[in-house]
N, C-alpha and C. Protein backbone atom coordinates (compact mmCIF):
# COMPACT_ATOMS: atom_id res chain seq x y z
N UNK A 1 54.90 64.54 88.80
CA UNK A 1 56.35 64.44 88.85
C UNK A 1 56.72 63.02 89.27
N UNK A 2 57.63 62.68 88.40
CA UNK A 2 57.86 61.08 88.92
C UNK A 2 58.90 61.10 90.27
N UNK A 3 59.17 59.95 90.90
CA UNK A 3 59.97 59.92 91.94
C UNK A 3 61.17 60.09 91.91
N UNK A 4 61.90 59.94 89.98
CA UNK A 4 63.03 60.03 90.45
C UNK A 4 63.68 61.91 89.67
N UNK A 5 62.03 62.12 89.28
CA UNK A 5 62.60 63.67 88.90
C UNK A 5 62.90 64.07 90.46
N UNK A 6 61.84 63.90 91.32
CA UNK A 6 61.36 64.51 92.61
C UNK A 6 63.11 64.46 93.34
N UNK A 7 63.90 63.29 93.22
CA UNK A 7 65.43 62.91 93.87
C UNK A 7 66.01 64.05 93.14
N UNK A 8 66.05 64.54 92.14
CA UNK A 8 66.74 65.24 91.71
C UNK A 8 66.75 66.25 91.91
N UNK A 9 65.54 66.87 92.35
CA UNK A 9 65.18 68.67 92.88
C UNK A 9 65.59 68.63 93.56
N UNK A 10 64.88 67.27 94.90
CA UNK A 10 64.94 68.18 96.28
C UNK A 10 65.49 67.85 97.25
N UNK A 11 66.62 68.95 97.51
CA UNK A 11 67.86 68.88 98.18
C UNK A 11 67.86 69.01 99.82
N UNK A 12 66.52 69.19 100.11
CA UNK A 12 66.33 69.37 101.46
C UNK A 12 66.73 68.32 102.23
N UNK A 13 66.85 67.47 102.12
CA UNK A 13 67.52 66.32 103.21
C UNK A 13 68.35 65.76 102.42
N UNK A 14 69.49 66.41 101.54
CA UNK A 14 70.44 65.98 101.41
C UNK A 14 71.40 66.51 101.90
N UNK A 15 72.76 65.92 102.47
CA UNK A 15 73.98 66.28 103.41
C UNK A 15 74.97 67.22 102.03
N UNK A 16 75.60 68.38 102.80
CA UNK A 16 76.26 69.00 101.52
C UNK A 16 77.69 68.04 101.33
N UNK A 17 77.92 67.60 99.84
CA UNK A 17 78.32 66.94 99.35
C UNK A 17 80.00 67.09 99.52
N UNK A 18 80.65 68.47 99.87
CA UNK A 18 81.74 68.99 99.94
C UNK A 18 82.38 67.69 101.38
N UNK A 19 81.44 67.92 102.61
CA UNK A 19 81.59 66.80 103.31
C UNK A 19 81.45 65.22 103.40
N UNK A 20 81.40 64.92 102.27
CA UNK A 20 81.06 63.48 102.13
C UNK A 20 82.06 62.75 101.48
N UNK A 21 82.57 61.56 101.82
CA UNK A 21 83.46 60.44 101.03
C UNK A 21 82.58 59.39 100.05
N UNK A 22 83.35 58.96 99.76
CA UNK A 22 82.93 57.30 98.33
C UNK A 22 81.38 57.36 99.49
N UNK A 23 81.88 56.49 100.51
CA UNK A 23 81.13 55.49 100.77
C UNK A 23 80.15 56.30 102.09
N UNK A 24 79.77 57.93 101.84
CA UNK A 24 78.63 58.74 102.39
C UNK A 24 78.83 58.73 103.66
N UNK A 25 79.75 58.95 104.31
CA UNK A 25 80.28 59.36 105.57
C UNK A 25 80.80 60.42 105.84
N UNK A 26 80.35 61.24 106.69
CA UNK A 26 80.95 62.42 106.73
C UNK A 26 82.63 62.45 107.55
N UNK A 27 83.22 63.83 106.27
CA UNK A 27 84.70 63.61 106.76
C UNK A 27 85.11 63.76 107.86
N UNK A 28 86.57 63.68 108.42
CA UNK A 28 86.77 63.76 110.25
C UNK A 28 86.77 65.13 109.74
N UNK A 29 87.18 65.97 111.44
CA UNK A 29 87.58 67.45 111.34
C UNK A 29 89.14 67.32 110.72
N UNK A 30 89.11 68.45 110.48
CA UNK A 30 90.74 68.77 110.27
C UNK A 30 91.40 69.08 110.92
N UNK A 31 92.80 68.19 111.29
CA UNK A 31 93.92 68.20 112.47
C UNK A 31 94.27 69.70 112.34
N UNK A 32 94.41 70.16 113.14
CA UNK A 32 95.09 71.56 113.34
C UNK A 32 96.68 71.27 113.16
N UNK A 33 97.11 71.35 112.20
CA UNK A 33 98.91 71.51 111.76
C UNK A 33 99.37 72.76 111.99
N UNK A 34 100.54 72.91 112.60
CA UNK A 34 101.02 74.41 112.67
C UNK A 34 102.43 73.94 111.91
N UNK A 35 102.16 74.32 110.23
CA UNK A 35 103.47 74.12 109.65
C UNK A 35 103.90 75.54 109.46
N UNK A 36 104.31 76.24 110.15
CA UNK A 36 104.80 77.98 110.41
C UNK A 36 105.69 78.24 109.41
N UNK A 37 105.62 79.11 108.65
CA UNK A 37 106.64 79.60 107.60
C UNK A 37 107.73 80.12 108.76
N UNK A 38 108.59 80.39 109.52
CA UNK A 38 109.08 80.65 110.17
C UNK A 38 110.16 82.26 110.06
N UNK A 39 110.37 81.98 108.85
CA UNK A 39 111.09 83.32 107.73
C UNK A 39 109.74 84.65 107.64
N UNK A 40 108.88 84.04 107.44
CA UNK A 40 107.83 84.87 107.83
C UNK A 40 107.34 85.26 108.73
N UNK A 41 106.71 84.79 109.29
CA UNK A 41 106.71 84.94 111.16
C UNK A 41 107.74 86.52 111.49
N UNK A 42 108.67 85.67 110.92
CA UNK A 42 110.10 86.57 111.90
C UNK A 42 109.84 88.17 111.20
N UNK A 43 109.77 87.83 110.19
CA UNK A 43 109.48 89.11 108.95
C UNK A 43 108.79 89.91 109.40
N UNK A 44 107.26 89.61 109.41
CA UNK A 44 106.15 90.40 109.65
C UNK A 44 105.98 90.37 110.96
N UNK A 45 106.45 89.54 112.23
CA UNK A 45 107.11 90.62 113.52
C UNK A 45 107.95 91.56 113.77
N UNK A 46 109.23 91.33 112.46
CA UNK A 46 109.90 93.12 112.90
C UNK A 46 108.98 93.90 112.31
N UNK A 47 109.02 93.96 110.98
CA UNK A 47 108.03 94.99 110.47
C UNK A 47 107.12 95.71 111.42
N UNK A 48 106.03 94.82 112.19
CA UNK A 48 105.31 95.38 112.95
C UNK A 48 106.12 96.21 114.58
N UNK A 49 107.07 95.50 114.99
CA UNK A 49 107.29 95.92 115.85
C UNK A 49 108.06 97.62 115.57
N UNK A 50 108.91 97.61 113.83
CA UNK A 50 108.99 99.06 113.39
C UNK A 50 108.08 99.94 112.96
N UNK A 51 106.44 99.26 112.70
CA UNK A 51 105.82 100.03 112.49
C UNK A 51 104.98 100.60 113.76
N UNK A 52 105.26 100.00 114.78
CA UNK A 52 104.71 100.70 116.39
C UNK A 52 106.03 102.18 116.43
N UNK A 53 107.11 101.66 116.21
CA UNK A 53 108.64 102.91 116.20
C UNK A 53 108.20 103.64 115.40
N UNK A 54 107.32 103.42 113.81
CA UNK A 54 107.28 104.47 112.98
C UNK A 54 105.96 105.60 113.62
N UNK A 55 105.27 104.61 114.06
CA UNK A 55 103.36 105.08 114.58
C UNK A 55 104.21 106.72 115.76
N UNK A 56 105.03 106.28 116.78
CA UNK A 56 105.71 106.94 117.85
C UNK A 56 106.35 107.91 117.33
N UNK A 57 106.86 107.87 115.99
CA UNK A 57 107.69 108.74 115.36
C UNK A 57 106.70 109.95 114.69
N UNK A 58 105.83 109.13 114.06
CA UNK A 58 104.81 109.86 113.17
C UNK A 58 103.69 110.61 114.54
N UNK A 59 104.02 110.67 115.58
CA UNK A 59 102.94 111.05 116.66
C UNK A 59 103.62 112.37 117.26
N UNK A 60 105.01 112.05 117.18
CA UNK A 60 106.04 112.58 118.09
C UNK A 60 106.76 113.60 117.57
N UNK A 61 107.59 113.21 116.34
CA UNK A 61 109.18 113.76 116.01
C UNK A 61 108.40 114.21 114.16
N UNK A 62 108.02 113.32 113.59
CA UNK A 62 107.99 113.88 111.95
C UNK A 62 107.32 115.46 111.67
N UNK A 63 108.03 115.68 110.68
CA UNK A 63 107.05 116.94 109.95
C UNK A 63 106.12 116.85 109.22
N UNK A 64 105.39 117.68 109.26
CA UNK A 64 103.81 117.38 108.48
C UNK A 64 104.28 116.91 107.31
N UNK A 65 104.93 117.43 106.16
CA UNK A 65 105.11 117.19 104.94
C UNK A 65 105.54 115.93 105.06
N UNK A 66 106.31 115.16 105.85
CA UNK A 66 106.76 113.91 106.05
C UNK A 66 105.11 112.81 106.69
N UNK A 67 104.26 113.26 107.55
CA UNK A 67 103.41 112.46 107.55
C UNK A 67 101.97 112.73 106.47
N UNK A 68 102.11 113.86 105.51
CA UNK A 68 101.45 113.84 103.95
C UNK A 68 101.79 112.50 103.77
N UNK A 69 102.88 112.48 103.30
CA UNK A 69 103.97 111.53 102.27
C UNK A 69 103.32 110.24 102.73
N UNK A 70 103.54 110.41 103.84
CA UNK A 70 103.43 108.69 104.58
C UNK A 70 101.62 107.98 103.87
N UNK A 71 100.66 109.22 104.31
CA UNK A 71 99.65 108.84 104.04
C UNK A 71 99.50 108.55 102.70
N UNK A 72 99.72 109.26 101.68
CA UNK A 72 99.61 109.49 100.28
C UNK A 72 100.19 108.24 99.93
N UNK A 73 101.43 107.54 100.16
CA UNK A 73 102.21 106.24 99.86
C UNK A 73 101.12 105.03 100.45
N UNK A 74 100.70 105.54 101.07
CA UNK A 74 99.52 104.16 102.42
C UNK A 74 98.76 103.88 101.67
N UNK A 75 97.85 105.38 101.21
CA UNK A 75 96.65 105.13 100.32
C UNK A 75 97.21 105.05 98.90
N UNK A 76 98.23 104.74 98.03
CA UNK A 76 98.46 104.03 96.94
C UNK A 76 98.75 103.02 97.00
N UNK A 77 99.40 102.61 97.89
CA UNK A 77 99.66 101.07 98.39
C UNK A 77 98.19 100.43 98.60
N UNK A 78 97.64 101.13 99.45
CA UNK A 78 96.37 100.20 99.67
C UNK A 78 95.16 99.96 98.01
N UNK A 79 95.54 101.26 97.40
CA UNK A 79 94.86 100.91 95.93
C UNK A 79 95.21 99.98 95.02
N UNK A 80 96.52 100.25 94.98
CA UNK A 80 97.27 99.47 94.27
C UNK A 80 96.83 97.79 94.76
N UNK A 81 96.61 97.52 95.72
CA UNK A 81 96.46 95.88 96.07
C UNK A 81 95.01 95.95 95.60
N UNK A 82 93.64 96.73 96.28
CA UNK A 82 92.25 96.34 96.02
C UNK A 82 91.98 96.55 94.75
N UNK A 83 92.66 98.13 94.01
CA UNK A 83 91.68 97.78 92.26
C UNK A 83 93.39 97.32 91.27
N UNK A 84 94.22 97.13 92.20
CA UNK A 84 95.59 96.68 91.07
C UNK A 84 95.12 95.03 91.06
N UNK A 85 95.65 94.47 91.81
CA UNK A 85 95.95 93.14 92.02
C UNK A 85 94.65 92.83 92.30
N UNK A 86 93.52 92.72 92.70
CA UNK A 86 92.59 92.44 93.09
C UNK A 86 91.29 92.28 91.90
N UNK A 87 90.95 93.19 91.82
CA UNK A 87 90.03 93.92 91.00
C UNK A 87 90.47 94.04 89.92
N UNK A 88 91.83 94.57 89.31
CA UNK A 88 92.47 94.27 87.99
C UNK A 88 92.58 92.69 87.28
N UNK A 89 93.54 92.57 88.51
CA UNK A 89 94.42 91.52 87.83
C UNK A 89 93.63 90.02 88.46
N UNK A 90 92.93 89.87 89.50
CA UNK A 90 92.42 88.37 90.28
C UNK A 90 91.23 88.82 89.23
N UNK A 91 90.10 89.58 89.45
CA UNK A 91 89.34 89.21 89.02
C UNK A 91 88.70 90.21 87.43
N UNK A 92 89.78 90.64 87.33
CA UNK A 92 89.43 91.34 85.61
C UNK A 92 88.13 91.80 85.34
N UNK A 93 87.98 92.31 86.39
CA UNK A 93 86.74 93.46 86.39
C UNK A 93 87.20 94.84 85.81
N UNK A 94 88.31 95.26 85.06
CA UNK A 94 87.95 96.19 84.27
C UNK A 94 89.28 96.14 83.21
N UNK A 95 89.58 97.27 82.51
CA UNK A 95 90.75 97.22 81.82
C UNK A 95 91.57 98.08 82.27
N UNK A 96 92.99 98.24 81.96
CA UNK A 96 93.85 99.48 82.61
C UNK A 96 94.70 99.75 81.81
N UNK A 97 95.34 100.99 80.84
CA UNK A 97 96.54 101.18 79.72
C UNK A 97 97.61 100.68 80.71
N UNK A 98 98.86 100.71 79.67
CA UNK A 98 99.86 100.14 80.23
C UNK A 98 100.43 101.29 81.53
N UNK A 99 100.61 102.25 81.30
CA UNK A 99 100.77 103.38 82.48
C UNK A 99 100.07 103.26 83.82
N UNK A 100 98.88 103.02 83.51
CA UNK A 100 97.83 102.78 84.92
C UNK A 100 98.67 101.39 85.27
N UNK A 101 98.52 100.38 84.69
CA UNK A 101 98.92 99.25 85.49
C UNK A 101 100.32 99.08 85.65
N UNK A 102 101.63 99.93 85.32
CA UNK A 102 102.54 99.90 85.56
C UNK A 102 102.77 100.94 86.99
N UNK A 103 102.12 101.56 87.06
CA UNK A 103 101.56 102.87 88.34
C UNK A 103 101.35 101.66 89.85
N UNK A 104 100.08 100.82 89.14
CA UNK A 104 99.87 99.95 90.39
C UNK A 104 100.45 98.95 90.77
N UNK A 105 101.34 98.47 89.83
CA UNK A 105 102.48 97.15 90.05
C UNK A 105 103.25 97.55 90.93
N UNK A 106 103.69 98.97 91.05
CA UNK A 106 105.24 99.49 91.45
C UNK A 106 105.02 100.10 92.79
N UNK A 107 103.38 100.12 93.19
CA UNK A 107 102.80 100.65 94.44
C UNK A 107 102.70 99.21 95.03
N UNK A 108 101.99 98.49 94.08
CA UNK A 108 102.05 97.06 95.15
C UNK A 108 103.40 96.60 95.57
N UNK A 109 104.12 96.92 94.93
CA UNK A 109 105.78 96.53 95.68
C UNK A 109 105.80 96.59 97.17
N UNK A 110 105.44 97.97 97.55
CA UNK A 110 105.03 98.48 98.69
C UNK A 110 104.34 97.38 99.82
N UNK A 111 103.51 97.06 98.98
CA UNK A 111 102.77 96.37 100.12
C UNK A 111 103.21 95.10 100.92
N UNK A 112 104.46 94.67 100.32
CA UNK A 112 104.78 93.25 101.21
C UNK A 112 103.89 92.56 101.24
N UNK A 113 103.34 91.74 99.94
CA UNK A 113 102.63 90.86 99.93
C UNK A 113 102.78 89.66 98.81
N UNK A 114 104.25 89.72 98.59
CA UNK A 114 104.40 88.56 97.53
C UNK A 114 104.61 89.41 96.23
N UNK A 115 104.69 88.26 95.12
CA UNK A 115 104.67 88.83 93.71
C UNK A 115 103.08 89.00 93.46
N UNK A 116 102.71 90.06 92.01
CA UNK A 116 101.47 89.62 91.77
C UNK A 116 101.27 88.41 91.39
N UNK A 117 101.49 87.54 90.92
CA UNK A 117 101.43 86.34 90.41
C UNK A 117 100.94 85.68 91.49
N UNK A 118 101.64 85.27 92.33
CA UNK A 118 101.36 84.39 93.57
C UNK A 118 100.03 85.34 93.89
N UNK A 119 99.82 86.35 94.48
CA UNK A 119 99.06 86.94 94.98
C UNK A 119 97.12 86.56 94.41
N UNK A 120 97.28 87.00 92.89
CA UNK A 120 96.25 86.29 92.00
C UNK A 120 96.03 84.92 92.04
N UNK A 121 97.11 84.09 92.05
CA UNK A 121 96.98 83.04 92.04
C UNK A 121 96.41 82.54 93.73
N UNK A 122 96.71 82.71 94.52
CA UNK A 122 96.08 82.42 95.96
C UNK A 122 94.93 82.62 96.57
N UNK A 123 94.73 84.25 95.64
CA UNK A 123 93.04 84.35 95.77
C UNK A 123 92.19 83.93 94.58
N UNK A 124 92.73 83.79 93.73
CA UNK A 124 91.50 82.92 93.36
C UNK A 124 91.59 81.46 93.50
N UNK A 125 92.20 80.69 94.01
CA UNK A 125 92.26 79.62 94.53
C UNK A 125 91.38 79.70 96.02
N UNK A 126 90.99 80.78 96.82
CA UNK A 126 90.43 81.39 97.76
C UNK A 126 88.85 81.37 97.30
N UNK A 127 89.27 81.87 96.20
CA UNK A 127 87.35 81.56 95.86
C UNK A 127 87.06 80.71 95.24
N UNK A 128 87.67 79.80 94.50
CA UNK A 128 87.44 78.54 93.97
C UNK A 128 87.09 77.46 95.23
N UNK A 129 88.08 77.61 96.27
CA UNK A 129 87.72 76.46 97.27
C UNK A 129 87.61 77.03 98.50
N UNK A 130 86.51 77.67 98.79
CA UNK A 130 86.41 78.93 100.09
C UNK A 130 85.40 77.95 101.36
N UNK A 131 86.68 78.36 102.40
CA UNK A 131 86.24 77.63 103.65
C UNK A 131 86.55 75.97 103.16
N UNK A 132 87.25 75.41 102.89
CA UNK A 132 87.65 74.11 102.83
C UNK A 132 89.08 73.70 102.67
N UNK A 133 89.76 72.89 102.87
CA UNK A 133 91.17 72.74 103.25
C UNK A 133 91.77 73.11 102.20
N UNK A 134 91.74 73.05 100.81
CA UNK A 134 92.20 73.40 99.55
C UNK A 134 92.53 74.99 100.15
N UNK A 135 91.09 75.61 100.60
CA UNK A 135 91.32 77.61 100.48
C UNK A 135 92.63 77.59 101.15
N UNK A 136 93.59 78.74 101.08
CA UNK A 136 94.74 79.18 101.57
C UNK A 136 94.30 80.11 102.58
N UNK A 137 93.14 80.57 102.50
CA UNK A 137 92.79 81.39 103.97
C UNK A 137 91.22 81.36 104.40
N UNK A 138 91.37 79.86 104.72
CA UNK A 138 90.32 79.07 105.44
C UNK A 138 90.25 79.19 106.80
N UNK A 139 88.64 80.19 107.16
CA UNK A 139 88.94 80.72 108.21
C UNK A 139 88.27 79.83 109.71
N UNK A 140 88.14 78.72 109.29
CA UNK A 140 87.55 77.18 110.09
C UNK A 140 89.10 76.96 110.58
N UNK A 141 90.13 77.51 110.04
CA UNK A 141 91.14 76.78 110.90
C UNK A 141 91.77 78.00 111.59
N UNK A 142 91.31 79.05 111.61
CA UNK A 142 92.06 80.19 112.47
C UNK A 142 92.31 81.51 111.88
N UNK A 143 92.06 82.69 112.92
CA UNK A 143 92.59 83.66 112.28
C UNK A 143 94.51 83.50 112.21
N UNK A 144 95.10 83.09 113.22
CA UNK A 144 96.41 82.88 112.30
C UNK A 144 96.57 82.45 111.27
N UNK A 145 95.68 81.03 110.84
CA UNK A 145 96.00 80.29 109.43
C UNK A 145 95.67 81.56 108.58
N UNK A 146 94.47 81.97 108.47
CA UNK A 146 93.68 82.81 107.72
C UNK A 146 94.79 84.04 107.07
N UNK A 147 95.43 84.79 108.11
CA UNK A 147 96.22 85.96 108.06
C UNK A 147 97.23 85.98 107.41
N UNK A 148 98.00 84.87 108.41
CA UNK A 148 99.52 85.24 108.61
C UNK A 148 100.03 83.54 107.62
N UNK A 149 99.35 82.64 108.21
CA UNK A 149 100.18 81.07 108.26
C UNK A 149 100.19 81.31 106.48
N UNK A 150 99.09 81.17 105.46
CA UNK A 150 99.15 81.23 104.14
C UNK A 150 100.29 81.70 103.51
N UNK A 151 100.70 82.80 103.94
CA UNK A 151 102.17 83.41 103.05
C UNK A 151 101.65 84.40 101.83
N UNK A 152 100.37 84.79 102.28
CA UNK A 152 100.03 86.19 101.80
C UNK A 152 99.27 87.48 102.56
């Protein structure tokens, strides 16, 4: 093997390249920015603070047939995001007639998580540039950034 096939294999003492500039220096850290959606924030603190009122309600005061409902809506909502938007539509791992995917569009409504559009579009931008300042829920800068700060 000549020396400069040998540069080309072997990667063992080379620095991963994601961290490196022009001139082979590794980059600084990344400033911690807290640019807070603030409209959001506010959002997904009432929500939560009504869904502790709904949790008290659903423990306390509802009728069974009323906490069916609740669950049955939870677990379509929650499908609707992992094989609708997710599994459908981010990563087109299968096909769906127009009925099925009009079923899971109208459940993801539910979920308070954006349009699908944005939604697809953020995660796979998530796996295109995962763990690096590009990802939208890069988890080197926080579980707030990760969660909440992105805007999905």
């Amino acid at each position: 093997m000549h020396s400069s096939e040998q540069s080309i294999t072997d990667d063992s003492n080379r620095p991963d390249d994601s961290k490196l500039i022009e001139n082979n220096e590794p980059l600084p850290p990344h400033p911690m920015k807290w640019n807070l959606a603030w409209r959001d924030v506010t959002i997904i603190t009432f929500m939560h603070i009504g869904a502790v009122y709904g949790i008290y309600l659903f423990l306390t005061a509802a009728k069974w047939q009323t906490c069916l409902f609740l669950l049955l809506l939870h677990t379509a909502t929650m499908l609707s995001v992992t094989a609708g938007v997710h599994r459908l539509w981010t990563h087109k791992s299968y096909k769906a007639k127009l009925p099925l995917r009009i079923l899971l569009v109208s459940f993801f409504t539910m979920a308070y998580q954006y349009s699908c559009i944005s939604w697809v579009r953020i995660h796979r931008m998530h796996h295109k540039y995962s763990d690096t300042d590009a990802d939208p829920h890069n988890a080197k800068r926080g579980l707030f950034f990760s969660h909440i700060e992105d805007g999905c």
